[in-house]
N, C-alpha and C. Protein backbone atom coordinates (compact mmCIF):
# COMPACT_ATOMS: atom_id res chain seq x y z
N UNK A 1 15.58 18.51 10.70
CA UNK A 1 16.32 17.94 9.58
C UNK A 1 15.36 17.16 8.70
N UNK A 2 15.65 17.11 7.25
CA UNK A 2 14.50 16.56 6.18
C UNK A 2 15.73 15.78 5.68
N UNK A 3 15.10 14.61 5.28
CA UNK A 3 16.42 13.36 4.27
C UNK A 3 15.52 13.48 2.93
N UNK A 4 16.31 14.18 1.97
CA UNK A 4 15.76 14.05 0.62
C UNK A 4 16.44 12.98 -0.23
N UNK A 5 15.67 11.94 -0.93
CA UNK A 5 16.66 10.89 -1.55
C UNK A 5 16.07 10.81 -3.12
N UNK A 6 16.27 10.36 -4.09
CA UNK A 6 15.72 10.35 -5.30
C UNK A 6 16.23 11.51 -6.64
N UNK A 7 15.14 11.31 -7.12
CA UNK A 7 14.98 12.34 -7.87
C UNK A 7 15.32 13.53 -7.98
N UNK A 8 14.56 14.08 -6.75
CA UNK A 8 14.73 15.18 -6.20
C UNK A 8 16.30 15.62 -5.62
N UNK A 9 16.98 14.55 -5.35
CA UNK A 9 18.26 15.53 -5.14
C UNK A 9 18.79 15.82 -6.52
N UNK A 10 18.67 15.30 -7.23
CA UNK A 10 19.41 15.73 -9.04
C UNK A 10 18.55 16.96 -9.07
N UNK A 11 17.20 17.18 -8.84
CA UNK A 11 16.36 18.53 -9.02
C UNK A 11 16.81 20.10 -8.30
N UNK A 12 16.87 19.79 -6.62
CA UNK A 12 17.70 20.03 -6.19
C UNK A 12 19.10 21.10 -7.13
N UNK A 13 19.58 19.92 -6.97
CA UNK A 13 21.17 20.36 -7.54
C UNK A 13 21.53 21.01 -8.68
N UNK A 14 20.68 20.84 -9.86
CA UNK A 14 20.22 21.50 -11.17
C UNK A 14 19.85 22.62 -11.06
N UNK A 15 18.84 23.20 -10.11
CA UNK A 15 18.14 24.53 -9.95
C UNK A 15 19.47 25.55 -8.68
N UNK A 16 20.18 24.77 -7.85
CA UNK A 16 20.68 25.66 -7.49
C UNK A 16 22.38 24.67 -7.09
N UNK A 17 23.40 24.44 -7.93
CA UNK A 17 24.61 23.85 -7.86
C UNK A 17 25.30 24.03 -6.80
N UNK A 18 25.58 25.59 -6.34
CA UNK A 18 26.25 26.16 -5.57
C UNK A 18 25.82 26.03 -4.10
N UNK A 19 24.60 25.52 -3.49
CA UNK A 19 23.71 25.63 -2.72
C UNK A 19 24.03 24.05 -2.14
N UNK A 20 23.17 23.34 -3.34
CA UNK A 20 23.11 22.04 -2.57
C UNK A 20 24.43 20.99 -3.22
N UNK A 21 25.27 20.92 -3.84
CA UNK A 21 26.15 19.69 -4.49
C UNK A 21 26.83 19.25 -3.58
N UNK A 22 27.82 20.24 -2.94
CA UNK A 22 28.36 20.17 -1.59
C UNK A 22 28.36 19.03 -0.71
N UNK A 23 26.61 19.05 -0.46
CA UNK A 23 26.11 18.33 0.65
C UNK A 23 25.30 17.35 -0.14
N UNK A 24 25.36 16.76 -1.16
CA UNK A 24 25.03 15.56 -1.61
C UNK A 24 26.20 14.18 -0.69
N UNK A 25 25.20 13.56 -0.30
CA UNK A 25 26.13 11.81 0.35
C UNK A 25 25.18 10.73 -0.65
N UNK A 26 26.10 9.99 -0.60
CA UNK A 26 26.30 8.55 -0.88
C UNK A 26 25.76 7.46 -0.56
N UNK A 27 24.80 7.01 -0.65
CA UNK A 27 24.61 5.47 0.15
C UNK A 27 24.74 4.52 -1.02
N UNK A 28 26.07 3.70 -1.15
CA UNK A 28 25.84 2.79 -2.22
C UNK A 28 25.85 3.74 -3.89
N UNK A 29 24.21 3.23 -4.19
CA UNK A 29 24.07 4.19 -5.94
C UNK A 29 23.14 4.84 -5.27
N UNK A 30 22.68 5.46 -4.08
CA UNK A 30 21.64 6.54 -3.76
C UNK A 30 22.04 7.75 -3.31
N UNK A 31 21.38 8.77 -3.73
CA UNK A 31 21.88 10.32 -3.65
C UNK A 31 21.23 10.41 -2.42
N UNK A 32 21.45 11.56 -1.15
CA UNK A 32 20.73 11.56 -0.47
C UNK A 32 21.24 13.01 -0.09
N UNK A 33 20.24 13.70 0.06
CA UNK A 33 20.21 15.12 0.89
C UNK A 33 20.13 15.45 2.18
N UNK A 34 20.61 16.01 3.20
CA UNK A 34 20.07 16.39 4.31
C UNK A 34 20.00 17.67 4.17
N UNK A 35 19.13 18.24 4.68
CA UNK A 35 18.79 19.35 4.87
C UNK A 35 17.81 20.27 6.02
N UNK A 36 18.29 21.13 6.61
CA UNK A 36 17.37 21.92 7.94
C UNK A 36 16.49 22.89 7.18
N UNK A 37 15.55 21.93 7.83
CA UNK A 37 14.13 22.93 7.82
C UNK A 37 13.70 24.17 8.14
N UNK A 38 13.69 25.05 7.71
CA UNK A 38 13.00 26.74 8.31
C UNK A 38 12.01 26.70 9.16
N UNK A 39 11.09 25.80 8.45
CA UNK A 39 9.64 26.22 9.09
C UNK A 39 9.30 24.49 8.88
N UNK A 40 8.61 24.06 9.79
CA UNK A 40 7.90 22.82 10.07
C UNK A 40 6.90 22.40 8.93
N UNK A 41 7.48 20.96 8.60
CA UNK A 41 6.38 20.55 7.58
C UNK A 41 5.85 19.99 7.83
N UNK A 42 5.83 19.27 9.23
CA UNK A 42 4.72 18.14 9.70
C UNK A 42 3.51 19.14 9.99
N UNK A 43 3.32 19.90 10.43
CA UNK A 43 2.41 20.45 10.86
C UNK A 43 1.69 21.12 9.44
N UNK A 44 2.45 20.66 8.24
CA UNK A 44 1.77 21.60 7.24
C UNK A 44 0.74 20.23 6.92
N UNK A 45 1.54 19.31 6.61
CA UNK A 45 0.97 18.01 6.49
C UNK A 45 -0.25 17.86 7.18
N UNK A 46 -0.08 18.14 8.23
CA UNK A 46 -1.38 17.78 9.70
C UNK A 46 -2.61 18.64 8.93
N UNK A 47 -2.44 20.05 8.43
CA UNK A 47 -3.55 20.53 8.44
C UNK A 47 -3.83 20.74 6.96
N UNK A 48 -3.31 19.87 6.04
CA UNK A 48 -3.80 19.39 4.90
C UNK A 48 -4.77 18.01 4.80
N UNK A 49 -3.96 17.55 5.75
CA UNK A 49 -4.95 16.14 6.25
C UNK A 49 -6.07 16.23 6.74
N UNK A 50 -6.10 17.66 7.93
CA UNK A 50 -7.30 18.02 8.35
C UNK A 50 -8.23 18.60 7.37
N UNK A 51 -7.91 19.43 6.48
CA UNK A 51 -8.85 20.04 5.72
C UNK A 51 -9.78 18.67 4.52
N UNK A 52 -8.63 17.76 3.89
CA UNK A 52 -9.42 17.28 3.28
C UNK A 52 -10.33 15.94 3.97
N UNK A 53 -10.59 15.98 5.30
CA UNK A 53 -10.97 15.11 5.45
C UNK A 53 -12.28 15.72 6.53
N UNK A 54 -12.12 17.54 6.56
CA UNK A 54 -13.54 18.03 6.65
C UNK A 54 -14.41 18.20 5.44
N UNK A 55 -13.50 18.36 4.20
CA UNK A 55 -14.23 18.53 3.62
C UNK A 55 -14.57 17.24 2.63
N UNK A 56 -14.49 16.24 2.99
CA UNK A 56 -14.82 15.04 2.52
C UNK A 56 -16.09 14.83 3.14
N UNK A 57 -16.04 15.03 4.72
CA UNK A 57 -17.58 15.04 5.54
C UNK A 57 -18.34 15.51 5.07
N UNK A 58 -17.84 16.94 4.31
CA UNK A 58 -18.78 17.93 4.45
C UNK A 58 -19.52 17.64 2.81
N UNK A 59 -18.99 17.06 1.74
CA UNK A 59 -19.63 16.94 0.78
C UNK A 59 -20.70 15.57 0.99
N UNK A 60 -20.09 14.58 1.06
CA UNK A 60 -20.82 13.65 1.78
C UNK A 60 -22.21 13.37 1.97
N UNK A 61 -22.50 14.18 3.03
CA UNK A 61 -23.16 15.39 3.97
C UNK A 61 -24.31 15.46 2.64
N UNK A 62 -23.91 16.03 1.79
CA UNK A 62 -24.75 16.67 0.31
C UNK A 62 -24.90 15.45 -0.60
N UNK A 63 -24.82 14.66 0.04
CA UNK A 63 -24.45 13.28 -1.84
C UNK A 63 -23.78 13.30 -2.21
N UNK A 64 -22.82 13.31 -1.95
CA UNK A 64 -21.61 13.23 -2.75
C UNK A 64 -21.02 11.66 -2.50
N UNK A 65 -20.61 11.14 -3.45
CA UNK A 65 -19.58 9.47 -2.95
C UNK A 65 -18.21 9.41 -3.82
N UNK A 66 -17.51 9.59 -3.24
CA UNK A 66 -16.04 9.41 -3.31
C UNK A 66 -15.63 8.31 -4.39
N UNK A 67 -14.87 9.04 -5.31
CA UNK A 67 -14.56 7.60 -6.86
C UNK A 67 -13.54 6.53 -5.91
N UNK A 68 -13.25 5.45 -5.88
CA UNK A 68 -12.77 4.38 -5.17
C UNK A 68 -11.37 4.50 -5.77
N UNK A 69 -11.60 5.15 -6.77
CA UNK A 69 -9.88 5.15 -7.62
C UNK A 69 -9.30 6.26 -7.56
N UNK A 70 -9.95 7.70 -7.20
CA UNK A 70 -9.59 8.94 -6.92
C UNK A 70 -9.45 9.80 -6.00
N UNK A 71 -9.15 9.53 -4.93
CA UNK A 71 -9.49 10.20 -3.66
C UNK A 71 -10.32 11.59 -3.42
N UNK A 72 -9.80 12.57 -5.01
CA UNK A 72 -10.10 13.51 -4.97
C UNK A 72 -11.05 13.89 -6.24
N UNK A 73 -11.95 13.04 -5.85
CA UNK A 73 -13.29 12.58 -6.97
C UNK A 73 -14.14 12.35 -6.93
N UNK A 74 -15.73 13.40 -6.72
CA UNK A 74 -16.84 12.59 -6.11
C UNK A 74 -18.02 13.05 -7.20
N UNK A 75 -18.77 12.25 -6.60
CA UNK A 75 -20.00 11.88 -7.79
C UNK A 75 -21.27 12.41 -6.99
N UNK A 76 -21.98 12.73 -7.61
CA UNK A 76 -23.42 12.36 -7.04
C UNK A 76 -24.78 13.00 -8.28
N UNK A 77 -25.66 12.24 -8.01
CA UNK A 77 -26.54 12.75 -9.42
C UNK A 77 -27.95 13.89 -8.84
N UNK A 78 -27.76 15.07 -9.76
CA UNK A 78 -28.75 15.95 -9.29
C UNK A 78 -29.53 15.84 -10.84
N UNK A 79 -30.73 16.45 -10.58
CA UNK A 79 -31.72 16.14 -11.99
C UNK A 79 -31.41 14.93 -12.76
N UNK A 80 -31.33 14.03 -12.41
CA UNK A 80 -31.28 12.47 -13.25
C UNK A 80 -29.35 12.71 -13.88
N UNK A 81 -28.86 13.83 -13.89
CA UNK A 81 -27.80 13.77 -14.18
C UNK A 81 -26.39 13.77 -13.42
N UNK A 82 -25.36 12.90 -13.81
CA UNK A 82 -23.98 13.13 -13.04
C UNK A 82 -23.43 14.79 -12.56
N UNK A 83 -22.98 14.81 -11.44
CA UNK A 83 -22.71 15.89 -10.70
C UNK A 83 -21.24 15.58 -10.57
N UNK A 84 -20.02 15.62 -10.56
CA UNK A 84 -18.83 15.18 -10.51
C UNK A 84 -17.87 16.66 -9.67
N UNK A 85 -17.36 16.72 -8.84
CA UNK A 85 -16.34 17.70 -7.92
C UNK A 85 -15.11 16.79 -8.35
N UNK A 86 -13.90 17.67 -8.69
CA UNK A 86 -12.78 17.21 -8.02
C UNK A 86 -11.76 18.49 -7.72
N UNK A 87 -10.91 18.09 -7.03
CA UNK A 87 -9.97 19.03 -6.28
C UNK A 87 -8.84 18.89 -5.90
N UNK A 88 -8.12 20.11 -5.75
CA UNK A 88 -6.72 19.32 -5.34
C UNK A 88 -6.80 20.58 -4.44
N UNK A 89 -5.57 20.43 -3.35
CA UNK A 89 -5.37 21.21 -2.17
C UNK A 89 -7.14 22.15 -1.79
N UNK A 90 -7.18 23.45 -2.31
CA UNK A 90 -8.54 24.22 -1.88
C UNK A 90 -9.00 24.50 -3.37
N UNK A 91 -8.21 24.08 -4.32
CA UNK A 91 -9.19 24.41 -5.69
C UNK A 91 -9.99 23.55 -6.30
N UNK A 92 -11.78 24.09 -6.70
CA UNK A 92 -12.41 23.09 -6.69
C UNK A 92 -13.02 23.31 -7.93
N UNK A 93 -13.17 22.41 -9.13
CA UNK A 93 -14.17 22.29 -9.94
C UNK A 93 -15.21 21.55 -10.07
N UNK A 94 -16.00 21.77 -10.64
CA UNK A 94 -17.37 21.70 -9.96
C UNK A 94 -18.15 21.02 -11.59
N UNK A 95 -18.69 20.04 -12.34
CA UNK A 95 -19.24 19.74 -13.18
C UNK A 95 -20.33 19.05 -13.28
N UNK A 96 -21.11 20.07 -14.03
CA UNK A 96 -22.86 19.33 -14.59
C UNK A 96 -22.92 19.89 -15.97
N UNK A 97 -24.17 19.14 -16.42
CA UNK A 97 -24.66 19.38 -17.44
C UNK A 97 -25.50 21.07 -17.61
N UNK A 98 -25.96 20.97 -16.32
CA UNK A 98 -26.79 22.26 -16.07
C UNK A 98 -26.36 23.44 -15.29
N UNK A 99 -26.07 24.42 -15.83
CA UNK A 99 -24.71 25.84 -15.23
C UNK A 99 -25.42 25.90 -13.75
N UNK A 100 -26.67 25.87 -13.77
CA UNK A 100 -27.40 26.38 -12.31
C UNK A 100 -27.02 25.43 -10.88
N UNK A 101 -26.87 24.07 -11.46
CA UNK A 101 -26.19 23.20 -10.44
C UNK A 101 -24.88 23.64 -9.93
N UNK A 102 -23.80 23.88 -10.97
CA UNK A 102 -22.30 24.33 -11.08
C UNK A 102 -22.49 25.56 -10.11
N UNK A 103 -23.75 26.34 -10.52
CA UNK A 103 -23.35 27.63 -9.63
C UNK A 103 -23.85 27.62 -8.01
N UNK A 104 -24.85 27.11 -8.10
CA UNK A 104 -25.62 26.87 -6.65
C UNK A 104 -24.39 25.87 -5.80
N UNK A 105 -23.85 24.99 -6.16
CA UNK A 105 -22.58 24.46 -5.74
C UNK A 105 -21.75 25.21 -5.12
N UNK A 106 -20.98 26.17 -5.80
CA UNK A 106 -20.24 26.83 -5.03
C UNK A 106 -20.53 28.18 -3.90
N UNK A 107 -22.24 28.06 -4.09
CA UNK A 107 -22.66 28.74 -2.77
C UNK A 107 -22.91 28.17 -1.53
């Protein structure tokens, strides 16, 4: 079972009326959803957690230092110049001044 509360149950309910309105409850002025899960999300969670935190080692590892304000933001300077990665889930962009850095990067 998942408790959806917020936003998301008006989102929810908009995209499919017939599905979820039904089973909208009440707490007070809060919408709240319950709903059964198909397939397990903790475990999706687990190995999202795992991935970005090999591959946090693994840049690291290369010079890389993590922006303090971005989790998914790292720096490091190759040829006197800024080298900057950021990423979200497995997609990664990759920025320099010089294409040969950008490309040797993603080898």
């Amino acid at each position: 079972m998942m408790k959806i509360r917020g936003a998301l149950v008006d989102i929810l309910v908009y995209l499919d009326r017939k599905l979820y309105a039904d089973h909208v409850v009440y707490y007070g002025k809060s919408k709240i959803l319950y709903v059964l899960m198909l397939k397990e999300l903790y475990g999706m969670l687990i190995a999202s957690l795992l991935y970005y935190r090999r591959f946090v080692k693994d840049i690291k590892k290369i010079g890389f230092v993590l922006n303090p304000y971005d989790p998914c933001t790292a720096n490091r300077i190759v040829n006197g110049l800024q080298h900057t990665i950021v990423w979200h889930v497995d997609d990664i962009k990759s920025s320099h001044q010089n294409k040969e850095v950008n490309d040797n990067f993603l080898k």
